[in-house]
Protein backbone atom coordinates (compact mmCIF):
# COMPACT_ATOMS: atom_id res chain seq x y z
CA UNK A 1 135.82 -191.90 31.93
CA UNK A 2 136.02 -194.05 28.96
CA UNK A 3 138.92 -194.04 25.90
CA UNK A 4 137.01 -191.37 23.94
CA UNK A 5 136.84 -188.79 27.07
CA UNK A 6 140.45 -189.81 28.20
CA UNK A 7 141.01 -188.61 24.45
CA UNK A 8 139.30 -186.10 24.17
CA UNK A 9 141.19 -184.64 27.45
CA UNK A 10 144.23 -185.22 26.15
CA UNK A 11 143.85 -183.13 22.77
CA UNK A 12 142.13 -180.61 24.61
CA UNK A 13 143.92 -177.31 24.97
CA UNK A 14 144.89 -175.26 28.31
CA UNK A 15 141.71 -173.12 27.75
CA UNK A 16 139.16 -175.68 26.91
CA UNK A 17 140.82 -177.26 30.37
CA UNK A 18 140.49 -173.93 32.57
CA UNK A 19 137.31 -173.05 31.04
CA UNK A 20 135.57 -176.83 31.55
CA UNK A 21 137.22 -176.55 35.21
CA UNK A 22 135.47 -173.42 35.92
CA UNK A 23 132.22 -173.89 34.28
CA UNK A 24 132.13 -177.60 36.24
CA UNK A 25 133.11 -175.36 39.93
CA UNK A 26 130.17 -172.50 39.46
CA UNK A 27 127.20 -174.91 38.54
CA UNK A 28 125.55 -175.43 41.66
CA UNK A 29 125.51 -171.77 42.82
CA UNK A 30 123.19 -170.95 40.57
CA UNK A 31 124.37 -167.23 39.28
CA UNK A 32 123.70 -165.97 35.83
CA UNK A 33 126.49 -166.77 33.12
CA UNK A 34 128.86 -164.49 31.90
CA UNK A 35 128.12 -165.59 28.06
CA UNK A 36 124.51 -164.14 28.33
CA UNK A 37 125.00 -161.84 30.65
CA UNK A 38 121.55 -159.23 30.85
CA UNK A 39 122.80 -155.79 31.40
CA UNK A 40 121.28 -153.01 33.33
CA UNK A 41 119.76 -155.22 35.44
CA UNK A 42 121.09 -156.29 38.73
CA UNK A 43 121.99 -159.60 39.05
CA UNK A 44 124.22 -161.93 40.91
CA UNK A 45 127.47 -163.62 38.87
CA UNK A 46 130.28 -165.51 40.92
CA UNK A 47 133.72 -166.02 38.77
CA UNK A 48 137.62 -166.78 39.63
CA UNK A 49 140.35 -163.43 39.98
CA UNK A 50 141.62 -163.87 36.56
CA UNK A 51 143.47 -160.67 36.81
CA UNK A 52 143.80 -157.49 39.22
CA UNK A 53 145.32 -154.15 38.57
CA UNK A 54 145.36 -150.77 40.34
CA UNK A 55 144.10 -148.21 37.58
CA UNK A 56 143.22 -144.64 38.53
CA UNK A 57 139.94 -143.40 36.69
CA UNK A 58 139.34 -139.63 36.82
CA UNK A 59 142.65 -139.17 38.86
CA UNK A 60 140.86 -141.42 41.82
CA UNK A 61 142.48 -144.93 42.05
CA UNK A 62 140.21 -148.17 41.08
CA UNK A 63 141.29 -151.83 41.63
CA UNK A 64 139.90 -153.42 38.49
CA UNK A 65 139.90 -157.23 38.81
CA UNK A 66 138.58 -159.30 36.21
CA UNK A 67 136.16 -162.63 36.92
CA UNK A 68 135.73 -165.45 34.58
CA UNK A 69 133.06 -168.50 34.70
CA UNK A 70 133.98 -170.82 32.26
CA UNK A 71 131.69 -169.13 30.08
CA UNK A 72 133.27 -165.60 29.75
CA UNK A 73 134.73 -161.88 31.90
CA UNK A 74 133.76 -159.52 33.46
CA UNK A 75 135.49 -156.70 34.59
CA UNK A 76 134.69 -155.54 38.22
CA UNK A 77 135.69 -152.14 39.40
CA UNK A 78 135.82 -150.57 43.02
CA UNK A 79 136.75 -146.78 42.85
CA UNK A 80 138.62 -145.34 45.30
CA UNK A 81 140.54 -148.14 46.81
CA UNK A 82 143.72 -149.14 46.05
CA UNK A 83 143.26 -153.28 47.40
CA UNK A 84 140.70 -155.32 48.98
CA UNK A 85 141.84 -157.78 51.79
CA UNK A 86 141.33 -161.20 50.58
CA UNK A 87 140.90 -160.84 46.67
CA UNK A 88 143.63 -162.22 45.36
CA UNK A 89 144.34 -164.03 41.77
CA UNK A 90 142.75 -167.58 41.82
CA UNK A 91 140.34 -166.64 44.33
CA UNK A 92 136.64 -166.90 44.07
CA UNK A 93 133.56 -164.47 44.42
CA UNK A 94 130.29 -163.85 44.00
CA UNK A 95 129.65 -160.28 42.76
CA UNK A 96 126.08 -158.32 43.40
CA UNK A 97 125.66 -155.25 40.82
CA UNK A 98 123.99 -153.55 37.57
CA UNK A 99 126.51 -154.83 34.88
CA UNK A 100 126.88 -152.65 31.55
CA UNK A 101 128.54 -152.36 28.07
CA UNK A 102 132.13 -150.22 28.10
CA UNK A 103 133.29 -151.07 24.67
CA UNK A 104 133.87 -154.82 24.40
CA UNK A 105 133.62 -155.68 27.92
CA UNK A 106 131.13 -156.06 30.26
CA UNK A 107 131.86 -153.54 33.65
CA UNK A 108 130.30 -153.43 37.08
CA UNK A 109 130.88 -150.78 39.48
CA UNK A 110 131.10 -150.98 43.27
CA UNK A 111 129.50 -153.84 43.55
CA UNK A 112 128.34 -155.65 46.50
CA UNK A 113 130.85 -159.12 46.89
CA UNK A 114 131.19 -162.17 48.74
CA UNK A 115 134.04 -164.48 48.80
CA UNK A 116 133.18 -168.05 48.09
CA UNK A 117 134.91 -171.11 49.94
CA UNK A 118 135.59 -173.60 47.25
């Protein structure tokens, strides 16, 4: 890294940071970008917990947890659970599903998931 990058890093804020970090750790898997994200197709999107929250929809409980890639969230919702053994905040996972519009963020519903290693 030369003066300008060293820099560069230092006037960079704690988002720019996170988000180059994140965007630098899902490159080589290959899965679509949050940014562009085509909905109502299925497609395969891998991201880092962000945040998680128990939040009943229709009086049936939902963990909602919410993935980012460096490039932008989604929001990823399992109905009728209340946890899922080994998501956890700073985790990572690839998520399988139909993603769609509800309101300003992008949602997908009972998808299929994989945790990653790295």
């Amino acid at each position: 890294m030369g003066i300008k990058g060293f820099g560069k890093k230092l006037n960079a804020d704690n988002q720019e940071i996170d988000s180059d970090r994140l965007c630098e750790r899902f490159k080589d898997y290959g899965f679509a970008s949050l940014e562009n994200l085509p909905l109502r197709n299925r497609i395969k999107i891998g991201g880092e917990v962000k945040r998680m929250r128990i939040k009943p929809r229709s009086g049936i409980p939902a963990v909602e947890i919410v993935i980012n890639d460096g490039t932008g969230e989604a929001t990823v919702i399992f109905s009728g659970r209340r946890n899922i053994p080994g998501i956890e905040h700073g985790k990572c996972l690839m998520v399988d599903g139909v993603p769609h519009r509800d309101g300003n963020r992008t949602v997908i519903l009972n998808p299929a998931y994989s945790l990653l290693t790295n």
